[in-house]
C-alpha atoms as a PDB file:
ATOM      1  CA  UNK A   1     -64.669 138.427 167.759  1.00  0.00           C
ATOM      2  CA  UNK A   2     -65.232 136.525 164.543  1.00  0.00           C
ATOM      3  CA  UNK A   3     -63.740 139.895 163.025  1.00  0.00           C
ATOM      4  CA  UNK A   4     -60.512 139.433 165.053  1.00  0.00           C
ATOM      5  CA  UNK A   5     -60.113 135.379 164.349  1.00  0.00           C
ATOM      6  CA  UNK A   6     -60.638 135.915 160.130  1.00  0.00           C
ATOM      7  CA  UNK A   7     -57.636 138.529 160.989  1.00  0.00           C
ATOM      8  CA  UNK A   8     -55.618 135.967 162.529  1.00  0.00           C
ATOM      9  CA  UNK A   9     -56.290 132.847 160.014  1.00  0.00           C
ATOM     10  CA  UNK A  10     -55.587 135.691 157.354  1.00  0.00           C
ATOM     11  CA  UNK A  11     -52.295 136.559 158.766  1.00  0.00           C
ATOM     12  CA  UNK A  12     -50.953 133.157 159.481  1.00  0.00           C
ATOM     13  CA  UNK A  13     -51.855 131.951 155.835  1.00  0.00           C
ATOM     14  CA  UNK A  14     -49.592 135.017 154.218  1.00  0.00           C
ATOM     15  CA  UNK A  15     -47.888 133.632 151.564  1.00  0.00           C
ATOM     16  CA  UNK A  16     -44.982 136.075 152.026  1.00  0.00           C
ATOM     17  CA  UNK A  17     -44.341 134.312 156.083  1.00  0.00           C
ATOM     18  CA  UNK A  18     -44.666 130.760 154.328  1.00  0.00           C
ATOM     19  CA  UNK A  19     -42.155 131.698 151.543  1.00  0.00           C
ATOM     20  CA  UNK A  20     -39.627 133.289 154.370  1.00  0.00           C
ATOM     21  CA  UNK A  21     -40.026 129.949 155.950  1.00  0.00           C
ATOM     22  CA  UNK A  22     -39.605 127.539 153.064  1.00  0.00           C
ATOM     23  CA  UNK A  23     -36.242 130.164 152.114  1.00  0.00           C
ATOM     24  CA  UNK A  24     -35.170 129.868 155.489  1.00  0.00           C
ATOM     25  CA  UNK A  25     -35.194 125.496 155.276  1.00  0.00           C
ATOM     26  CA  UNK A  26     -33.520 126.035 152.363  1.00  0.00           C
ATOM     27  CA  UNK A  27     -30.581 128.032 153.643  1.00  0.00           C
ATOM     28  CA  UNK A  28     -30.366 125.479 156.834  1.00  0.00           C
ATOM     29  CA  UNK A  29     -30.183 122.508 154.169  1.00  0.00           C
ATOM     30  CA  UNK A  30     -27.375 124.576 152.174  1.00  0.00           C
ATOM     31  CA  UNK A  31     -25.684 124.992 155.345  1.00  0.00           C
ATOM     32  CA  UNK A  32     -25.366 121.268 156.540  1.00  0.00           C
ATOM     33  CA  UNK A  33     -24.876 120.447 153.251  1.00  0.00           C
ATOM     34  CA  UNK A  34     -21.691 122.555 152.592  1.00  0.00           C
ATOM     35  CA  UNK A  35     -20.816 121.777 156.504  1.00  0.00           C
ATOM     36  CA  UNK A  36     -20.742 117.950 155.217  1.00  0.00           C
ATOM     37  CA  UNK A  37     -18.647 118.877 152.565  1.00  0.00           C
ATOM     38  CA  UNK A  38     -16.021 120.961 154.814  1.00  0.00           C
ATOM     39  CA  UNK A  39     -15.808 117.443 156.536  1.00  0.00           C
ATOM     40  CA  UNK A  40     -15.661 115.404 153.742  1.00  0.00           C
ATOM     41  CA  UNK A  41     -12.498 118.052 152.352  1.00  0.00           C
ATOM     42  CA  UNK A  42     -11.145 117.294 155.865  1.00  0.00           C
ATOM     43  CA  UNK A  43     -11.041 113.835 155.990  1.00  0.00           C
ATOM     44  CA  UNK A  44     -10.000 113.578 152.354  1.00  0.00           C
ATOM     45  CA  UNK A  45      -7.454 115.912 152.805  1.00  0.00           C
ATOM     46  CA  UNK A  46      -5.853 113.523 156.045  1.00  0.00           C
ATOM     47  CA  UNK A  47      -6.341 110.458 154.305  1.00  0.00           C
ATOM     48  CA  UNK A  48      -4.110 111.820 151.257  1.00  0.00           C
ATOM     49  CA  UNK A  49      -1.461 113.355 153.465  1.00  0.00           C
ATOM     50  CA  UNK A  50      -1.401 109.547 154.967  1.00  0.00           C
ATOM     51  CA  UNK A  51      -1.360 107.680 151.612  1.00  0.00           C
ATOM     52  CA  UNK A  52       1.867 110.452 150.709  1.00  0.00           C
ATOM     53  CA  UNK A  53       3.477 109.654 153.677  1.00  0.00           C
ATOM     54  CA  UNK A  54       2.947 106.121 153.068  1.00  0.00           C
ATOM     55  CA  UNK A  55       4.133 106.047 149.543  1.00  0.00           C
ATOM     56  CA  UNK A  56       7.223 108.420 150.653  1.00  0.00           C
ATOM     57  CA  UNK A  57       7.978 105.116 153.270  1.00  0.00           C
ATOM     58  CA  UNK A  58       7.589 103.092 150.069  1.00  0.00           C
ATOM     59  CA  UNK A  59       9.612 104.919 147.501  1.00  0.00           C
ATOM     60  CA  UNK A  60      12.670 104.911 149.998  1.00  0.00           C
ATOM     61  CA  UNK A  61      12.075 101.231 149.866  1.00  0.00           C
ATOM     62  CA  UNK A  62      12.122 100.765 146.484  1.00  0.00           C
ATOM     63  CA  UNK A  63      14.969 102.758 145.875  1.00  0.00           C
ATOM     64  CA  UNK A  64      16.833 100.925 148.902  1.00  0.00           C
ATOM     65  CA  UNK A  65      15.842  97.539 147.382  1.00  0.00           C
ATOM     66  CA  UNK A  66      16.473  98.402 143.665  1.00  0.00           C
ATOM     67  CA  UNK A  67      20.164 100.333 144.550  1.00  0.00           C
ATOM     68  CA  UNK A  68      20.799  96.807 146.550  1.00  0.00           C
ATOM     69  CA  UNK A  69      19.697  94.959 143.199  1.00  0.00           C
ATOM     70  CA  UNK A  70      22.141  96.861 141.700  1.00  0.00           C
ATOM     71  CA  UNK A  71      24.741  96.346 143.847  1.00  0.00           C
ATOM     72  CA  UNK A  72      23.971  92.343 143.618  1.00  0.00           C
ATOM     73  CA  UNK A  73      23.843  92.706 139.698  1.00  0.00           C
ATOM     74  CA  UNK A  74      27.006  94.379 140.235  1.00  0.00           C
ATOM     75  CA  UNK A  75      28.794  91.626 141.963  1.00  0.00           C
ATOM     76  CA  UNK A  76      27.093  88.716 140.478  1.00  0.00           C
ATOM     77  CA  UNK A  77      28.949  89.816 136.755  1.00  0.00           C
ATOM     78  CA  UNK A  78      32.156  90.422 138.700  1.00  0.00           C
ATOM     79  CA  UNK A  79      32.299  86.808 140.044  1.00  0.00           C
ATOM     80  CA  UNK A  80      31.345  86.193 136.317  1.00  0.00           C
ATOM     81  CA  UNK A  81      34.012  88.000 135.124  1.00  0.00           C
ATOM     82  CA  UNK A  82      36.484  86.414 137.720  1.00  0.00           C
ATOM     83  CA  UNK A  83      35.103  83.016 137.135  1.00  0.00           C
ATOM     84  CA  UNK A  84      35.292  83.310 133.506  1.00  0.00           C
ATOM     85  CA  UNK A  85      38.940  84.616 133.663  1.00  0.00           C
ATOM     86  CA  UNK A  86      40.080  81.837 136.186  1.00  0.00           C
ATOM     87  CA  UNK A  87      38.260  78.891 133.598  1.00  0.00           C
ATOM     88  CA  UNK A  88      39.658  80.742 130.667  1.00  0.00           C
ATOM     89  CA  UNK A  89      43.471  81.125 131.640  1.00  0.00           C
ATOM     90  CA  UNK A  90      45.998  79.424 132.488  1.00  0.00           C
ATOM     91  CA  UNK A  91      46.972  80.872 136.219  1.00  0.00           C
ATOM     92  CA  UNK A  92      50.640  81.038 136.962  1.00  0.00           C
ATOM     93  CA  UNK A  93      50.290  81.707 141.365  1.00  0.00           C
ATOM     94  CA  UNK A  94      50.004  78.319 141.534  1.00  0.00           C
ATOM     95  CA  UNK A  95      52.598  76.723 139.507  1.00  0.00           C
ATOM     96  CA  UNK A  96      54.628  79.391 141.254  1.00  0.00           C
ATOM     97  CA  UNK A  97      53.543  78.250 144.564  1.00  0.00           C
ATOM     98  CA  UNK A  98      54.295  75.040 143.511  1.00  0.00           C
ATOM     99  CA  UNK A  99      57.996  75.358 143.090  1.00  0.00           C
ATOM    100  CA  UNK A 100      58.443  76.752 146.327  1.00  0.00           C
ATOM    101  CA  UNK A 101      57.338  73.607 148.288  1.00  0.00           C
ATOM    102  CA  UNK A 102      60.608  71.448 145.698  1.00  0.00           C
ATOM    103  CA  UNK A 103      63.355  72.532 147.359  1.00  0.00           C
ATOM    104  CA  UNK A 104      66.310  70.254 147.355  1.00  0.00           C
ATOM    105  CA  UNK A 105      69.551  71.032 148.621  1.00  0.00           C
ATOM    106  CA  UNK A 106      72.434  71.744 146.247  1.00  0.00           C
ATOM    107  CA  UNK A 107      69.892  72.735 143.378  1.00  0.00           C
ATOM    108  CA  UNK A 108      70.107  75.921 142.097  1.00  0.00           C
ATOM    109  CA  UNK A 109      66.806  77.157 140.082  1.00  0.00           C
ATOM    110  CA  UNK A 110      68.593  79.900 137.838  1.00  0.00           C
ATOM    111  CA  UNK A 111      65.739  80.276 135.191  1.00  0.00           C
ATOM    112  CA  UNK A 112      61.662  79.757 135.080  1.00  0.00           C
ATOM    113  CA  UNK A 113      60.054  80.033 131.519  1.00  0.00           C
ATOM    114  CA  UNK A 114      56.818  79.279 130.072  1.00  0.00           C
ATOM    115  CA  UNK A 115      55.913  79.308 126.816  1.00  0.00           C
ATOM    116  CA  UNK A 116      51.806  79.017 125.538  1.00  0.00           C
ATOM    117  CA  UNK A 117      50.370  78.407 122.399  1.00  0.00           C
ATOM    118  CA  UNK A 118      46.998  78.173 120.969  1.00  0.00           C
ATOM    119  CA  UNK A 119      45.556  75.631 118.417  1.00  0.00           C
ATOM    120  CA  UNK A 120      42.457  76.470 117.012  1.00  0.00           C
ATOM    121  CA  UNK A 121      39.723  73.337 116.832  1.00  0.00           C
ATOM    122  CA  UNK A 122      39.430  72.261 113.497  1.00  0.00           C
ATOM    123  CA  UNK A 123      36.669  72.321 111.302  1.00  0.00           C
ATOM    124  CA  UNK A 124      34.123  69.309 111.200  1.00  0.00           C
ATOM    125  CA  UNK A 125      32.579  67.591 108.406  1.00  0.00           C
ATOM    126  CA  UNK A 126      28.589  66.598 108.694  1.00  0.00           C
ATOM    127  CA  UNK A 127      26.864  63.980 106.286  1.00  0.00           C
ATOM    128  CA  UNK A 128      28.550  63.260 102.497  1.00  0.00           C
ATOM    129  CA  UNK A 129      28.378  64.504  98.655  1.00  0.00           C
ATOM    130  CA  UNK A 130      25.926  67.918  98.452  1.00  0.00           C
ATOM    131  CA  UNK A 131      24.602  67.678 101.888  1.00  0.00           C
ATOM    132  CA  UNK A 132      28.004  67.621 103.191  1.00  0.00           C
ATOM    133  CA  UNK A 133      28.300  70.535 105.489  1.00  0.00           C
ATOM    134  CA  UNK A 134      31.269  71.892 107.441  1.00  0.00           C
ATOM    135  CA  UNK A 135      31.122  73.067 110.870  1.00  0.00           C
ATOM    136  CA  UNK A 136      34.029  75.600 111.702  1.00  0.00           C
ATOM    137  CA  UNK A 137      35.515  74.753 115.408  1.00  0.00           C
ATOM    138  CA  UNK A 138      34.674  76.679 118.180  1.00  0.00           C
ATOM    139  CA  UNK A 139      36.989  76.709 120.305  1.00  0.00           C
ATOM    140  CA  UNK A 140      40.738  77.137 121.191  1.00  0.00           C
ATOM    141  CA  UNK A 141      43.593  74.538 122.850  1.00  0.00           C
ATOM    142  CA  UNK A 142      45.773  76.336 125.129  1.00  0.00           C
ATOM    143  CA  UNK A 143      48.985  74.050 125.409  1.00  0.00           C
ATOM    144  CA  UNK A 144      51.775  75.243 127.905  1.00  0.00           C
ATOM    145  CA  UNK A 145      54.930  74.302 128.640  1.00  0.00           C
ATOM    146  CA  UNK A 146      57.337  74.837 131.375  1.00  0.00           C
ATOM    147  CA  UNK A 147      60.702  74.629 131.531  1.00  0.00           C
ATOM    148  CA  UNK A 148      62.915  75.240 134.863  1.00  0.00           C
ATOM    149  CA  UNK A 149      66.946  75.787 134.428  1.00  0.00           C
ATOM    150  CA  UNK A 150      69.486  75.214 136.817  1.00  0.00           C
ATOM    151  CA  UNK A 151      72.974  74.296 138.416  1.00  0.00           C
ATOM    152  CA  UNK A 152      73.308  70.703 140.330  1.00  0.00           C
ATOM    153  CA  UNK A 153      75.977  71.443 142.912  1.00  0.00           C
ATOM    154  CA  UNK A 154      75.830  67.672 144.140  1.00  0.00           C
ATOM    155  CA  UNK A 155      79.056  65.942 144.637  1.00  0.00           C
ATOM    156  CA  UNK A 156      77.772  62.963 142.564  1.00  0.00           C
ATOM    157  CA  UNK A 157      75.776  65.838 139.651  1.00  0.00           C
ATOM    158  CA  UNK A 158      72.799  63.762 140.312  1.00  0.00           C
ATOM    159  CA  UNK A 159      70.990  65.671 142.382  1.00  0.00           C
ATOM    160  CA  UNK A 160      69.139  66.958 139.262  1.00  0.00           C
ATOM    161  CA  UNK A 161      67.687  63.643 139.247  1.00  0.00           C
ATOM    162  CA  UNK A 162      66.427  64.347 142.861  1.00  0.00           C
ATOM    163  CA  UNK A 163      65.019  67.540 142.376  1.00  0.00           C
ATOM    164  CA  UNK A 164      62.795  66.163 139.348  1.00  0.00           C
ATOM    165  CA  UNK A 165      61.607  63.777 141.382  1.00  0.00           C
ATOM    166  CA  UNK A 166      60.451  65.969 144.134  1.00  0.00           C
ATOM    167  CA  UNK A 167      58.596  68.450 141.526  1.00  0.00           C
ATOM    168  CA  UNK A 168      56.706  65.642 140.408  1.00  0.00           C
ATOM    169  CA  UNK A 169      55.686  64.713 143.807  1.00  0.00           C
ATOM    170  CA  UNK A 170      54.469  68.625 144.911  1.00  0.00           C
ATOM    171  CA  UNK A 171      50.175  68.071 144.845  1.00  0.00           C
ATOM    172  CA  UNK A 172      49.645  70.324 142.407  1.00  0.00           C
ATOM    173  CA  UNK A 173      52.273  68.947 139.290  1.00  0.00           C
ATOM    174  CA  UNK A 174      51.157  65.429 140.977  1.00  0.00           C
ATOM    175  CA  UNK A 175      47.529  66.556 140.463  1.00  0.00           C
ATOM    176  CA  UNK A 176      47.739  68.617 137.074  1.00  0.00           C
ATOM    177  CA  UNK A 177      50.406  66.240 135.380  1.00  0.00           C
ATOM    178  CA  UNK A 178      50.378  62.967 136.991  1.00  0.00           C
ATOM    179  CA  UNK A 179      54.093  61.592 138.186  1.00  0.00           C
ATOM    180  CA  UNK A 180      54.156  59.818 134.893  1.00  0.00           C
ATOM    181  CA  UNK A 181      53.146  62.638 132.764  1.00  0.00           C
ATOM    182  CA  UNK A 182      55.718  65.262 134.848  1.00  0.00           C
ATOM    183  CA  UNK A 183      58.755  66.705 134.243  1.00  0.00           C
ATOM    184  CA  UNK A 184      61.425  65.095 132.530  1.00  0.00           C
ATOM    185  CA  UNK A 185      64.661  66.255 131.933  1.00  0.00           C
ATOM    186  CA  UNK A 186      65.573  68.452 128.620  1.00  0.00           C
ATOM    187  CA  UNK A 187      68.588  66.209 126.509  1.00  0.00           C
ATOM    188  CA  UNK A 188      71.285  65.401 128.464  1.00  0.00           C
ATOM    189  CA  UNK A 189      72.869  67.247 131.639  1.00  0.00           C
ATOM    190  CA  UNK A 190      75.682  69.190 130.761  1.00  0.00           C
ATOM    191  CA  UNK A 191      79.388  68.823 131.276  1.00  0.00           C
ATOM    192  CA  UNK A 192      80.473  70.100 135.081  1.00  0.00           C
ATOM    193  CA  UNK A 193      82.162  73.777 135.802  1.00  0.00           C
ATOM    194  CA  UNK A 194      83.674  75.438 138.187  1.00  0.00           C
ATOM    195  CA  UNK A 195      81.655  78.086 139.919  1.00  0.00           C
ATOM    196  CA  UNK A 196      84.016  80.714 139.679  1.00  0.00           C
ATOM    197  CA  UNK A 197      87.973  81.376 138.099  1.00  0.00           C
ATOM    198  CA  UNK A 198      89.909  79.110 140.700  1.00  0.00           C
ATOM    199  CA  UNK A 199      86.967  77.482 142.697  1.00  0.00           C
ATOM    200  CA  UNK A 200      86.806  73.909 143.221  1.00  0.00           C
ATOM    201  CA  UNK A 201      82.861  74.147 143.903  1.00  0.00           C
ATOM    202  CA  UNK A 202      81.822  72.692 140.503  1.00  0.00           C
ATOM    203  CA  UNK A 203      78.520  72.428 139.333  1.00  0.00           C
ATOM    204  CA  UNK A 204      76.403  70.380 136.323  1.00  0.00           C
ATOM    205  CA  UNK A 205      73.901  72.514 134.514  1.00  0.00           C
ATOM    206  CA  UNK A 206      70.164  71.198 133.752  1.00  0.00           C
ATOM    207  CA  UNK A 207      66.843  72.003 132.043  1.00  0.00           C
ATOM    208  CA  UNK A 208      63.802  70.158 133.202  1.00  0.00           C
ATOM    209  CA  UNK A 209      60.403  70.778 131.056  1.00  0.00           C
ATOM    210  CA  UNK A 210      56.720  69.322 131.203  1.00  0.00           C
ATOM    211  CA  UNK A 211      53.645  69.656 128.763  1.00  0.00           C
ATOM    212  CA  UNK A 212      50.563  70.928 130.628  1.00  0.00           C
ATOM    213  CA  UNK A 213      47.548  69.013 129.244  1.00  0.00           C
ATOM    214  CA  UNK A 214      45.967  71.424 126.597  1.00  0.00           C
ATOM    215  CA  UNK A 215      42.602  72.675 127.942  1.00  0.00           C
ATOM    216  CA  UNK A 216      40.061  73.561 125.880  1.00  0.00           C
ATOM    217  CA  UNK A 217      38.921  77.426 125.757  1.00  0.00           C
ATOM    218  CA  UNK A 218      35.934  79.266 124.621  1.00  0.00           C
ATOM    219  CA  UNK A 219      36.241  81.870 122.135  1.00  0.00           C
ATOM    220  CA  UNK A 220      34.047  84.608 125.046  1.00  0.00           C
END
């Protein structure tokens, strides 16, 4: 009996058995271990397919937000563009416009001219003797004038007279020239003619003119 029990306290301390043991914790730790990394490569792998998805969302914003800057920039210089050419011009449509609201009856407008010129600003002088210095001008004065030819078909010629009057009255002359300032008319009226070989319509020819103020313009 006390044979049999060394036997079996021999066997169970083998140290082959304890080593297949220890290999086979080993393993099981290896295997949880790579399990948890399997997992981890999972989870990873979701959380980057989320964060591309999300930038994708993104980008498409961005380019949405930066083609609509664009677009803005785009605008913004051609209301520049247009402001700049409307403060930097002198703009006939409404001079035009203008002379359609003077009508007067028995005036016929036969000619519309304008004629505009440029003076450049002259030079200015700062301090005296060396220190002097001169400043060249920077700008330019556009002066226009306007001159409107026609035939006065009023018994009494003086409708010419009439007519004046009324262009200096239209709101925009009244507002760019003042009635003072307005039209005026060009020497003296002519002598009268007929207005054909044989006709007993006559008619007086005229020439009124004004002076636009001259407006200061930048050299852009």
């Amino acid at each position: 009996m006390a044979e049999a029990q060394a036997l079996e306290e021999a066997r169970r301390r083998n140290p082959v058995k304890l080593g297949i043991w220890i290999a086979g914790f080993g393993v099981a730790l290896v295997g949880l271990w790579i399990a948890k990394v399997q997992m981890d490569i999972y989870f990873a792998r979701n959380e980057l397919s989320n964060l591309n998805a999300q930038w994708k969302a993104a980008e498409e914003k961005y380019n949405g937000v930066t083609a609509e800057k664009a677009r803005i920039g785009a605008i913004n210089g051609n209301i520049s563009a247009l402001d700049h050419l409307t403060t930097n011009r002198f703009l006939w449509g409404p001079v035009l416009n203008a002379l359609q609201q003077s009508v007067v009856d028995q005036i016929v407008v036969t000619h519309v001219w304008g004629g505009q010129t440029y003076e450049r600003e002259p030079n200015k002088s700062i301090g005296a003797g060396a220190s002097q210095k001169t400043i060249p001008g920077s700008a330019n004065f556009e002066k226009v004038k306007m001159s409107i030819a026609g035939k006065d078909y009023s018994p009494s010629a003086e409708g010419f007279k009439k007519y004046e009057d009324a262009l200096n009255h239209v709101d925009y002359f009244a507002k760019v020239l003042g009635v003072r300032e307005g039209f005026t008319i060009e020497g003296a009226p002519g002598p009268k003619f007929a207005d054909a070989p044989g006709s007993q319509k006559e008619y007086r020819a005229f020439t009124l003119t004004n002076q636009f103020p001259a407006i200061r313009r930048s050299d852009r």
